[in-house]
Every structure is written in structure tokens, then in C-alpha cells.
C-alpha atoms as a PDB file:
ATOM      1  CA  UNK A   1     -47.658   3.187  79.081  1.00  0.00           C
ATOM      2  CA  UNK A   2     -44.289   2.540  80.211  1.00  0.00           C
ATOM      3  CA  UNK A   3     -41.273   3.181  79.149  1.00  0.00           C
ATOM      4  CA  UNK A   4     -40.225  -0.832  78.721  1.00  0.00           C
ATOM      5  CA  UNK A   5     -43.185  -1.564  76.969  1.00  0.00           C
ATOM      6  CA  UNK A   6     -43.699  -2.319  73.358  1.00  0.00           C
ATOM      7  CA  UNK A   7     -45.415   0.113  70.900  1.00  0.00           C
ATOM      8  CA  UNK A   8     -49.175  -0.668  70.338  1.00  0.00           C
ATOM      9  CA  UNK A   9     -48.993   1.643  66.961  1.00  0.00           C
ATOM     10  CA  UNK A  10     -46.377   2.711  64.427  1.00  0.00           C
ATOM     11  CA  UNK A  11     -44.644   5.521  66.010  1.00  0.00           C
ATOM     12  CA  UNK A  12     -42.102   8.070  64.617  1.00  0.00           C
ATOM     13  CA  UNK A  13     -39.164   5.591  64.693  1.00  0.00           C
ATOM     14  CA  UNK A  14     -40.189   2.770  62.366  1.00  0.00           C
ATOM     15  CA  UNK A  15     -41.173   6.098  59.525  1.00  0.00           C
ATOM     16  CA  UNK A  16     -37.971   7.345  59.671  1.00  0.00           C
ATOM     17  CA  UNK A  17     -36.462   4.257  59.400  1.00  0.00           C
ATOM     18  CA  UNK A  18     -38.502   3.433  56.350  1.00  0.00           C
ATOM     19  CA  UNK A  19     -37.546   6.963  54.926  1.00  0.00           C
ATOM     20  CA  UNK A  20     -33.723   6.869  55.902  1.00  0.00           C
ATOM     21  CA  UNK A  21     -33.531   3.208  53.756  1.00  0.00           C
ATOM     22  CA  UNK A  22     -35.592   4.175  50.994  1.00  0.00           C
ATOM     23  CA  UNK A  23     -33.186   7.346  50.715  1.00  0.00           C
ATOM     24  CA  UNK A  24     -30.029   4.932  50.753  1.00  0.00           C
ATOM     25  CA  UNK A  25     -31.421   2.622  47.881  1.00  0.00           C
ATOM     26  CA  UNK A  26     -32.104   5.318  46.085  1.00  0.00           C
ATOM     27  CA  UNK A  27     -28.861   6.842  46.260  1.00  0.00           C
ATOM     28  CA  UNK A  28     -26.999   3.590  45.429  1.00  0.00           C
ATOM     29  CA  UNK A  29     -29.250   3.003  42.568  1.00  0.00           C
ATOM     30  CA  UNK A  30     -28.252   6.912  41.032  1.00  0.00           C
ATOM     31  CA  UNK A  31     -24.809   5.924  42.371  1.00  0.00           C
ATOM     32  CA  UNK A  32     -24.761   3.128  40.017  1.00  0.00           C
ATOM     33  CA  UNK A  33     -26.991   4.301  37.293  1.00  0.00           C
ATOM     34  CA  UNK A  34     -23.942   7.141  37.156  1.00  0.00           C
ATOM     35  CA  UNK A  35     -20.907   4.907  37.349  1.00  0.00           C
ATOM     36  CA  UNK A  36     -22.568   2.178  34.383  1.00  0.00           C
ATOM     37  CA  UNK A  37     -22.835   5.405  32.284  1.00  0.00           C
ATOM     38  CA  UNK A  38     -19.595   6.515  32.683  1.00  0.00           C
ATOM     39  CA  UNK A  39     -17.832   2.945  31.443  1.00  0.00           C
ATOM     40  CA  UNK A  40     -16.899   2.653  27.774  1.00  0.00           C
ATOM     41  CA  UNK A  41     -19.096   0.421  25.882  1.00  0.00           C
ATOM     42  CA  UNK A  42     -16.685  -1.567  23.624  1.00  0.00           C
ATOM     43  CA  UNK A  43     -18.483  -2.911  20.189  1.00  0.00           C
ATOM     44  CA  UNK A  44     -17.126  -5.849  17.951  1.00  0.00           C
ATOM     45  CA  UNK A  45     -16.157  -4.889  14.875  1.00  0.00           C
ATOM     46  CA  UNK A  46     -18.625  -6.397  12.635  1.00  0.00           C
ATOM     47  CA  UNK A  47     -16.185  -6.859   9.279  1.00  0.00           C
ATOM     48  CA  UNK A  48     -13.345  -8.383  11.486  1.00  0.00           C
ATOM     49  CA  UNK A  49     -15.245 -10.548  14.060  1.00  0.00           C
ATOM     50  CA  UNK A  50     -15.015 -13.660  12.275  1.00  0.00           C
ATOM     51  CA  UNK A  51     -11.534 -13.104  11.814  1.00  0.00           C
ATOM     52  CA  UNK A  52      -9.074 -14.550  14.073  1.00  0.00           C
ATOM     53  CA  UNK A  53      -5.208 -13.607  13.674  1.00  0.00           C
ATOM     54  CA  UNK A  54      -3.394 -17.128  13.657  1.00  0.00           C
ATOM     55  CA  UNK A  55      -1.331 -17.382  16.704  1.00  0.00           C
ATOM     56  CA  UNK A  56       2.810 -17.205  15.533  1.00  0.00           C
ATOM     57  CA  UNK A  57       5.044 -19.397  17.589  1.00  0.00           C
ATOM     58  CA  UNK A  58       8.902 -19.362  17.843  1.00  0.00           C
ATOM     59  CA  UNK A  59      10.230 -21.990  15.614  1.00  0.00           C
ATOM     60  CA  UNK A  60      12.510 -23.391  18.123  1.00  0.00           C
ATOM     61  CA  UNK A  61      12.782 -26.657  16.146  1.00  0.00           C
ATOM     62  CA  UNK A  62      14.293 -24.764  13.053  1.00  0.00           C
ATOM     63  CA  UNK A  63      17.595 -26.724  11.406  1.00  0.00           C
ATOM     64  CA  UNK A  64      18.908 -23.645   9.426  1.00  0.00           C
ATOM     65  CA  UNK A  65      21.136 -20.979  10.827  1.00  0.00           C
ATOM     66  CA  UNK A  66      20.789 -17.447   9.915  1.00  0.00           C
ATOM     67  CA  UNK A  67      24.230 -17.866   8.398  1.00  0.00           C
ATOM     68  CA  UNK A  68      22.345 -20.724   6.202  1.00  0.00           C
ATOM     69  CA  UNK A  69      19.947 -18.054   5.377  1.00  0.00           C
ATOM     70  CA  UNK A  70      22.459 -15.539   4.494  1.00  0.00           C
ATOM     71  CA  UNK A  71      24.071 -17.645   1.947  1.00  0.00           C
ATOM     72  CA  UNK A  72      21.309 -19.203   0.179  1.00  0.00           C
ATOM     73  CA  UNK A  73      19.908 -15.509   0.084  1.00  0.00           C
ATOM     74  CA  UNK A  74      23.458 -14.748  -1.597  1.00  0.00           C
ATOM     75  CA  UNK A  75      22.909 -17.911  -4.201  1.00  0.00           C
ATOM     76  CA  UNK A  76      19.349 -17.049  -5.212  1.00  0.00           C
ATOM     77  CA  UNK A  77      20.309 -13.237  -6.106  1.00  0.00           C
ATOM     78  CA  UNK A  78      23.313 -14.527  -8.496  1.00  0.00           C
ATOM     79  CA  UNK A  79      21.155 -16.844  -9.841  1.00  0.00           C
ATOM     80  CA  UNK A  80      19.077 -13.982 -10.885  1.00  0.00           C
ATOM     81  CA  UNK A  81      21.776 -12.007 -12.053  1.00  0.00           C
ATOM     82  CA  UNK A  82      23.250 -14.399 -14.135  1.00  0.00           C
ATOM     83  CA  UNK A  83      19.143 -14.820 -15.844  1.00  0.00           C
ATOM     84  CA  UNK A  84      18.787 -11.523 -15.849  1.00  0.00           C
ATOM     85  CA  UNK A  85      22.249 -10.705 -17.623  1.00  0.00           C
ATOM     86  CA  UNK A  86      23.888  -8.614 -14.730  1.00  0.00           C
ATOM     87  CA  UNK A  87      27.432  -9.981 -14.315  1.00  0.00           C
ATOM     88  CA  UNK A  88      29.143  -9.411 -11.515  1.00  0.00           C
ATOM     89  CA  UNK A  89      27.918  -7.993  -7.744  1.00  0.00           C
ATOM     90  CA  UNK A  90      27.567  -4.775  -7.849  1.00  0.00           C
ATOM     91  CA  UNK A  91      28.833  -4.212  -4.661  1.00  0.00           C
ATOM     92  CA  UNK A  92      32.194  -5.867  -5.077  1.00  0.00           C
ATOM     93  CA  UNK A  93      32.287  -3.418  -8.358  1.00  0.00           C
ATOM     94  CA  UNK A  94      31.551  -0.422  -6.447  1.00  0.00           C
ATOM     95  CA  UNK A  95      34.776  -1.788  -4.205  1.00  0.00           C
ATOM     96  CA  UNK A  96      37.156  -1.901  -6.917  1.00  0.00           C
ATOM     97  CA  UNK A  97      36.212   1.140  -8.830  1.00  0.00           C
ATOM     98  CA  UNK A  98      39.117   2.751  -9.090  1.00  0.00           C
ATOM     99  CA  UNK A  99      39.554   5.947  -6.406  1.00  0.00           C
ATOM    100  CA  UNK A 100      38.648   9.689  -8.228  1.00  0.00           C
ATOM    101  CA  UNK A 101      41.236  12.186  -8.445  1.00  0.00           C
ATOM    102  CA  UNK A 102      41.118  14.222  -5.478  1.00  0.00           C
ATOM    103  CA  UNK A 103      40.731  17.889  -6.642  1.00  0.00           C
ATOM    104  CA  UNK A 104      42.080  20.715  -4.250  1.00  0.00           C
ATOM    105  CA  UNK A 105      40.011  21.937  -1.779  1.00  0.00           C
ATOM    106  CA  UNK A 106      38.924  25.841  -2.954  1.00  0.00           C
ATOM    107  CA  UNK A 107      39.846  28.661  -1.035  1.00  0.00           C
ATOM    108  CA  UNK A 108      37.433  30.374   1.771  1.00  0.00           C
ATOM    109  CA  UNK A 109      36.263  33.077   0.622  1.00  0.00           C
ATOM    110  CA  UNK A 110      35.473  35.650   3.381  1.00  0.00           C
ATOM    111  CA  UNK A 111      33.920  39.024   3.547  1.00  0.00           C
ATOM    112  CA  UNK A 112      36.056  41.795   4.606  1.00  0.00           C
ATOM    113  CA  UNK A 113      35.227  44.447   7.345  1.00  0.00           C
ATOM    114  CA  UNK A 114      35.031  47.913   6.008  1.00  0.00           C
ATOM    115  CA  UNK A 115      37.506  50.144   7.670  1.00  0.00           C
ATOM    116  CA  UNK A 116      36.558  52.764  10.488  1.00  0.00           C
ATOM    117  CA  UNK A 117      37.735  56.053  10.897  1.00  0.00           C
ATOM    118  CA  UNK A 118      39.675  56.629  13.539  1.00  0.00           C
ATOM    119  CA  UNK A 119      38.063  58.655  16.369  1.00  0.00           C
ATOM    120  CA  UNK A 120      39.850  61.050  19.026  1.00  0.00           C
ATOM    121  CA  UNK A 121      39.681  59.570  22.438  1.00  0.00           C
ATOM    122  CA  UNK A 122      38.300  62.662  23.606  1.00  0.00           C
ATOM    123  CA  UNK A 123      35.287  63.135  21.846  1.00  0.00           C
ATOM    124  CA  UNK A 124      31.910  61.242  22.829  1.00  0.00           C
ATOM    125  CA  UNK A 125      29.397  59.789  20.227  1.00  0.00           C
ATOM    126  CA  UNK A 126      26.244  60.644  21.169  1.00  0.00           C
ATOM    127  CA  UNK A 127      22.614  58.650  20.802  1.00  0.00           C
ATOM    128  CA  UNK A 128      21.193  59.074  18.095  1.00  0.00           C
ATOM    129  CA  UNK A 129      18.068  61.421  17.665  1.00  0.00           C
ATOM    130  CA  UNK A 130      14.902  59.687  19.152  1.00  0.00           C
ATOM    131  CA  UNK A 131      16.803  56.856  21.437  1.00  0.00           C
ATOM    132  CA  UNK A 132      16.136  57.380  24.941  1.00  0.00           C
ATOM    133  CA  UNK A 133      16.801  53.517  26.224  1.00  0.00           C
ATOM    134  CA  UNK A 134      14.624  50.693  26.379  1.00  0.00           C
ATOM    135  CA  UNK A 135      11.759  52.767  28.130  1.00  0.00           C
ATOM    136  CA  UNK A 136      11.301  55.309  25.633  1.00  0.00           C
ATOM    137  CA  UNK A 137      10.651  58.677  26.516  1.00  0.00           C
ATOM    138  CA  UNK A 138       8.840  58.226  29.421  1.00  0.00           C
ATOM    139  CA  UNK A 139      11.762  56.998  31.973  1.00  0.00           C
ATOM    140  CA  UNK A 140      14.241  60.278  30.778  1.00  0.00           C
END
């Protein structure tokens, strides 16, 4: 047999072939078997699936001002004030109320320092018993 000829039987090449592709499928199935599991799995709500949020547009069209709104807002709460029995606004009353006598502001009173003895220059305080620094005993 020569070397340009072709193969009478399956040889060694065409079974590793086979093998090598079967291995890749397989990996690209577990591949994607992996990544399918890993995505959330979103589920309708079943009490608020037929429900379906009416879509709010600008009113661009509108012929009051919020000015408009303001005062009709004002007119509708006198209105109830006056059926109601409530005369006047009560926050034009709460401007005229006349101003509160202003009382004197009361003296600080502040703790005093007790007095030290004084000390000769001379003479050195020592540590108390049992205070050797930060380290303790250890370090002295």
C-alpha cells in the first residue's frame, strides 16, 4: 500500500475523529444544560395577570393653570368653612394673633470648679499605686 492511496478499512483516524466530536457535543450540551439552569425563571403572577395598569399620558391639552387650580382649591375650602361654621382662615388668624410678651432669657447656670491646693514647684506627684503605663507591669 502506498502512501497516496486511499484506506481500504477504517483506520485510527476516522475513530478519533468520531470520539473527538462526540466529546465536543457533549460538552456543549453540559455547557448549555449549565447556563439554562443558571437563568431566572420569571412566573406571572396569577392574581394580577389579567390586570393591566392603564397607561397615564401628559395632559398637554389642559385649559387650566395651576394658578386656576390654586384658587378654586382656595374657594372650595371656604365654602366648607362657611358650612361647616369655621369663620375666618385660620392661617390669616394665626398672622394677626397678636405677638406674646417676650419673657427674659434665664441666666446660665454653670458648675463651678472646686479649688486646688496649691502645690510647691519642687515636689513631684507620683503614680499612683498599681499604674505602670499602658503595658502594665510587664514593660517596667
Amino acid at each position: 500500500m502506498l502512501r497516496n492511496d486511499p484506506p481500504s478499512a477504517p483506520n485510527a483516524d476516522l475513530a478519533l475523529l468520531t470520539f473527538l466530536a462526540t466529546a465536543v457535543v457533549l460538552m456543549i450540551a453540559l455547557a448549555g444544560g449549565v447556563y439554562w439552569l443558571t437563568r431566572p425563571m420569571v412566573l406571572p403572577n396569577a392574581g394580577v395577570a389579567g390586570y393591566e395598569i392603564e397607561k397615564k399620558r401628559p395632559d398637554l391639552l389642559a385649559k387650566t393653570t395651576s394658578l386656576a387650580n390654586e384658587q378654586a382649591a382656595i374657594r372650595f375650602a371656604e365654602d366648607e368653612n362657611t358650612r361647616l361654621g369655621i369663620t375666618g382662615n385660620v392661617a390669616r388668624a394665626e398672622q394677626e394673633a397678636p405677638p406674646r410678651a417676650v419673657e427674659p432669657p434665664k441666666p446660665k447656670r454653670v458648675a463651678k470648679a472646686p479649688k486646688r491646693a496649691p502645690r510647691d514647684q519642687n515636689t513631684r506627684v507620683a503614680a499612683p499605686a498599681g499604674h505602670f503605663g499602658i503595658f502594665g507591669a510587664f514593660f517596667r
